[in-house]
N, C-alpha and C. Protein backbone atom coordinates (compact mmCIF):
# COMPACT_ATOMS: atom_id res chain seq x y z
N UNK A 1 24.01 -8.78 -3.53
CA UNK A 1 23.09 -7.80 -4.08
C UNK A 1 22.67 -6.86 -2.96
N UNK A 2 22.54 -5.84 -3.55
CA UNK A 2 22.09 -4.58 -2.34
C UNK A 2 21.58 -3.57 -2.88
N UNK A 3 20.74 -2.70 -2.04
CA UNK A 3 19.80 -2.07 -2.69
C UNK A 3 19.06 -1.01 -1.56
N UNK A 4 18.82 0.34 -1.97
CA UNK A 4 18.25 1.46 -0.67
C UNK A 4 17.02 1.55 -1.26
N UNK A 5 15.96 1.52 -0.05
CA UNK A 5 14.34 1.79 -0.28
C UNK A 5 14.27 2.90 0.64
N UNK A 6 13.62 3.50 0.61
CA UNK A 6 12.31 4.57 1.39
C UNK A 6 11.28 3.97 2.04
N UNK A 7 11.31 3.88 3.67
CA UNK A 7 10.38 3.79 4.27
C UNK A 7 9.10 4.17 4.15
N UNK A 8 8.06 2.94 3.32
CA UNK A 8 7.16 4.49 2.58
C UNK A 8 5.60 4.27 3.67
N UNK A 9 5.36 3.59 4.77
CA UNK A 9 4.47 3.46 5.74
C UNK A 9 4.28 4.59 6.90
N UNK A 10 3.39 5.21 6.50
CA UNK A 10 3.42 6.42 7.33
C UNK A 10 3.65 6.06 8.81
N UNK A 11 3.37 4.90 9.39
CA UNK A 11 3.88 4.75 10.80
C UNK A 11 5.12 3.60 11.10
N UNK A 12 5.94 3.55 9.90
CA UNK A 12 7.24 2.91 10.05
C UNK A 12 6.84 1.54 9.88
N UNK A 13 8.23 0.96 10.83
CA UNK A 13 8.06 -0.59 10.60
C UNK A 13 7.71 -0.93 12.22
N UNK A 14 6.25 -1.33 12.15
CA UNK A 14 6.09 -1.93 13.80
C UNK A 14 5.87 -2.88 13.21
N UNK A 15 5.04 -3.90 14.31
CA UNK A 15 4.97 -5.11 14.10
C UNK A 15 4.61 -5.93 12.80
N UNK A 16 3.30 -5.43 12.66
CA UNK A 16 2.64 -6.26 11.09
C UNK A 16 3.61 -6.11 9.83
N UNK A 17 4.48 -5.24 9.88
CA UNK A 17 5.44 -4.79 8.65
C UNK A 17 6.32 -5.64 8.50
N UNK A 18 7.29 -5.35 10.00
CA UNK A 18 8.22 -6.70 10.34
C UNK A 18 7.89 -7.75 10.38
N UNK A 19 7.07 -8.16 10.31
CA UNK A 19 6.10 -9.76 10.27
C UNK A 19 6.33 -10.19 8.42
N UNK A 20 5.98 -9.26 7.68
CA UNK A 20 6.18 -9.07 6.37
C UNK A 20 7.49 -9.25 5.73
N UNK A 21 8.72 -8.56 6.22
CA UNK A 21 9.83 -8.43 6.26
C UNK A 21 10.19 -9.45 5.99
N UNK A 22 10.06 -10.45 7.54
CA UNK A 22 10.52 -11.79 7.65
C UNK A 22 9.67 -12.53 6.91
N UNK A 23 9.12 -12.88 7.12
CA UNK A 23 8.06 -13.39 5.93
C UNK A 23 8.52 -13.45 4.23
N UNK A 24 8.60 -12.08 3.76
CA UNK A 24 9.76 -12.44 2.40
C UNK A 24 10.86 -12.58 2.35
N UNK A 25 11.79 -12.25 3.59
CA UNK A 25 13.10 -12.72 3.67
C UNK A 25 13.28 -14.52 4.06
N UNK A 26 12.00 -15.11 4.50
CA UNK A 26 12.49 -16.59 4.70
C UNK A 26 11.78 -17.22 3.68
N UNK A 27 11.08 -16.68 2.47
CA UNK A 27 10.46 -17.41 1.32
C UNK A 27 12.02 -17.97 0.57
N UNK A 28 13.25 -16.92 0.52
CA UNK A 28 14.09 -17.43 -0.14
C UNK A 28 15.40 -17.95 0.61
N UNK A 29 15.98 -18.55 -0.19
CA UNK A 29 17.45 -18.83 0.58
C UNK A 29 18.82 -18.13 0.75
N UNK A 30 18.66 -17.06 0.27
CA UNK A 30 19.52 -16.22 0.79
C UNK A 30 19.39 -15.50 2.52
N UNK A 31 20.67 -15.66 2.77
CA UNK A 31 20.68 -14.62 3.93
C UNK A 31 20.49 -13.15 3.42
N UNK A 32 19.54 -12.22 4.25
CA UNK A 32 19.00 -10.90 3.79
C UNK A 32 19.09 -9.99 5.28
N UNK A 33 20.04 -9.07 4.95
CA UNK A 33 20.34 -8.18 5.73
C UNK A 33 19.26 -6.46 5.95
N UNK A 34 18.71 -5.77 6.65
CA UNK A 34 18.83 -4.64 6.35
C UNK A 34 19.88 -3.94 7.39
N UNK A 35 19.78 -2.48 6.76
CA UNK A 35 21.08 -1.39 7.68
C UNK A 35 20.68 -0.33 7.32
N UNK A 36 20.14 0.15 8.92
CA UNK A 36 20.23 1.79 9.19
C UNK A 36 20.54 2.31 10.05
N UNK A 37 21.52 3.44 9.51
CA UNK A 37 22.27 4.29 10.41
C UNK A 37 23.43 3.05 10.52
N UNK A 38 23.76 2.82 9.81
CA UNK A 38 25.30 1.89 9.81
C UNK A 38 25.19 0.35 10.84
N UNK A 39 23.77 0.05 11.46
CA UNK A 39 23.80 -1.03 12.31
C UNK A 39 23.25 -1.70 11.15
N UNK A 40 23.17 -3.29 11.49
CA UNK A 40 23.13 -4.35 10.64
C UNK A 40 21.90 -5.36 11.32
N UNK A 41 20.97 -5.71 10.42
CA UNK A 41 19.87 -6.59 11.30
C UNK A 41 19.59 -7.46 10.65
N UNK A 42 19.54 -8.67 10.98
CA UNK A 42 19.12 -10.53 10.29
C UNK A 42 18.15 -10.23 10.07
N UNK A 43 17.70 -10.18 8.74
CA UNK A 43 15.82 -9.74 8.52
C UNK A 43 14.57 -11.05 8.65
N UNK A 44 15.65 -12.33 8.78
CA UNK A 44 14.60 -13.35 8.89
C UNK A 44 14.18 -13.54 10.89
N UNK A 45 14.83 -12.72 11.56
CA UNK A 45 14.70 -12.65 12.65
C UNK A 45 13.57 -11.29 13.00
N UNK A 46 12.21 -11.35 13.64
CA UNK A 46 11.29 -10.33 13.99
C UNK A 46 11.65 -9.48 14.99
N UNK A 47 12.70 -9.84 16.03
CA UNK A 47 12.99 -9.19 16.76
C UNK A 47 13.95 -8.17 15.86
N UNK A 48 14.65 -8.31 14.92
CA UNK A 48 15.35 -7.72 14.83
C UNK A 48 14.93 -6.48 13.93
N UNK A 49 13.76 -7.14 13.32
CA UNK A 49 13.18 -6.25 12.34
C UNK A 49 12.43 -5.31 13.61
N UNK A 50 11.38 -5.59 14.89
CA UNK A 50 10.76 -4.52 15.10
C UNK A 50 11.90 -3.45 15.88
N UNK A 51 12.76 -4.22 16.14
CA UNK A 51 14.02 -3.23 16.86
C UNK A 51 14.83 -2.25 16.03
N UNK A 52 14.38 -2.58 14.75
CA UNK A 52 14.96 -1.50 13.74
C UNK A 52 14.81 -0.22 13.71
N UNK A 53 13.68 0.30 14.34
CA UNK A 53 13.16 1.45 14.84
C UNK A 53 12.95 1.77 13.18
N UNK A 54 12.63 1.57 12.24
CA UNK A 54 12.37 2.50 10.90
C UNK A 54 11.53 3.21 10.84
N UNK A 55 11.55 4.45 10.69
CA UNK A 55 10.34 5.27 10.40
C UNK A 55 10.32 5.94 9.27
N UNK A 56 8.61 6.35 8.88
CA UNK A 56 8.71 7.36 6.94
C UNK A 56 9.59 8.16 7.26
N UNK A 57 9.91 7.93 5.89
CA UNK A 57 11.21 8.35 5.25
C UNK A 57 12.41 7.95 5.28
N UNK A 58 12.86 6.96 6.43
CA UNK A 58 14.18 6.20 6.57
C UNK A 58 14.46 5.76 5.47
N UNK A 59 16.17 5.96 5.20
CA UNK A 59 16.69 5.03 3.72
C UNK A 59 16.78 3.71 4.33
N UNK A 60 16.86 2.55 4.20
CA UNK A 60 17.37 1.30 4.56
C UNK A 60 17.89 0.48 3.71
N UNK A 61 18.97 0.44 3.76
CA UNK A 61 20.03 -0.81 2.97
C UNK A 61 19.22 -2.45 3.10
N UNK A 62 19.14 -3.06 2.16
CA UNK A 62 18.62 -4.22 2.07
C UNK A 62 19.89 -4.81 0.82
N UNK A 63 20.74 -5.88 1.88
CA UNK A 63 21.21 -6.51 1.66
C UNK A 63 21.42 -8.39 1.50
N UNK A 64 21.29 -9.05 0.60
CA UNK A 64 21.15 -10.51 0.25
C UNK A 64 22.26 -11.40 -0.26
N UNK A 65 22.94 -12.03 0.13
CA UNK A 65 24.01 -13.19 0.02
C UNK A 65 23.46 -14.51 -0.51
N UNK A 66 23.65 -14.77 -1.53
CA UNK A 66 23.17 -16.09 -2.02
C UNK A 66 22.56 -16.57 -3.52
N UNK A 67 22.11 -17.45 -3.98
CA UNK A 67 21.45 -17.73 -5.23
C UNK A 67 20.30 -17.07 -5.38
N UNK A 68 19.30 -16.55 -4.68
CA UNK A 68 18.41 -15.94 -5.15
C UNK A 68 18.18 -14.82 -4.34
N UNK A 69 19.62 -14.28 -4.07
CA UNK A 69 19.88 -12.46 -3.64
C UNK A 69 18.95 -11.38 -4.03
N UNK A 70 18.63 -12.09 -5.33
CA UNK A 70 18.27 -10.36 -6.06
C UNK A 70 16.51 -10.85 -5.97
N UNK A 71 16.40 -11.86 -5.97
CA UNK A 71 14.74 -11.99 -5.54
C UNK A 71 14.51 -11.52 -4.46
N UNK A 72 15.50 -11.75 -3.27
CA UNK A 72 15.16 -11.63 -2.03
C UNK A 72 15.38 -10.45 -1.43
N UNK A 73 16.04 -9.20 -2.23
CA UNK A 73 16.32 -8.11 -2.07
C UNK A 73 15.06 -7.28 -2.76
N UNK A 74 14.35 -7.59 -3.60
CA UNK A 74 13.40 -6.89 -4.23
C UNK A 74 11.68 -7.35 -3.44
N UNK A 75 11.58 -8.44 -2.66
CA UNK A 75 10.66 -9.00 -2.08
C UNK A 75 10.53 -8.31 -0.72
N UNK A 76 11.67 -7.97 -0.41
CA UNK A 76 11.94 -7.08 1.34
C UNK A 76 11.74 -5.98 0.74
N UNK A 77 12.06 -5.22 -0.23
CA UNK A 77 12.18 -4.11 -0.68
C UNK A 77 10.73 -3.73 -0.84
N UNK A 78 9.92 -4.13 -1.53
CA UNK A 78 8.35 -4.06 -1.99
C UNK A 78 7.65 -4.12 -0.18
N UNK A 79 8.27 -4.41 0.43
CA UNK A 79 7.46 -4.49 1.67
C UNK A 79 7.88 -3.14 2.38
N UNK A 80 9.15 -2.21 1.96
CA UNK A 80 9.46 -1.38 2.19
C UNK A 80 9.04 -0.43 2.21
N UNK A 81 8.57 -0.20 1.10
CA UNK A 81 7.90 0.76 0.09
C UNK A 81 6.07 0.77 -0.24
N UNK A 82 5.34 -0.40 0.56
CA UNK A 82 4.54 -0.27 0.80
C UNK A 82 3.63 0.59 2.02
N UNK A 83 3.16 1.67 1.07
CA UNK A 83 1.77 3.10 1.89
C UNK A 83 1.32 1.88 3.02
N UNK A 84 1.21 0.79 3.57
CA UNK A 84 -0.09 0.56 4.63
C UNK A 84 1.24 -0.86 5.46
């Protein structure tokens, strides 16, 4: 399952966001990818999320492998798309 959100946090993804990220990416058991600008990042990993550099307006691919893909693609996604 895969799926593009809009960076919708006026100051991107720093820490507390990526904290979030991972946070709904390890509630489920799928492996959950995001990708921007064609690089690829383990979203249950924080380093990888604050190294993502995302900022408003970035598209980001959110990608999920597994039995509950499409939960775990819409749970990263909502954290995406969250103003704060």
């Amino acid at each position: 399952m895969k799926k593009t959100y809009t960076v919708m946090n006026p100051t991107g993804i720093h820490a507390r966001p990526a904290l979030k990220i991972v946070e709904a990416a390890t509630r489920h058991l799928s492996d959950s990818y995001l990708v921007k600008d064609g690089s690829l990042f383990f979203a249950k990993s924080l380093v990888n999320m604050i190294s993502i550099g995302a900022k408003f307006g970035d598209e980001i691919e959110v990608i999920a492998e597994g039995e509950d893909s499409e939960a775990a693609v819409e749970a990263i996604g909502a954290v995406l798309t969250a103003r704060h």
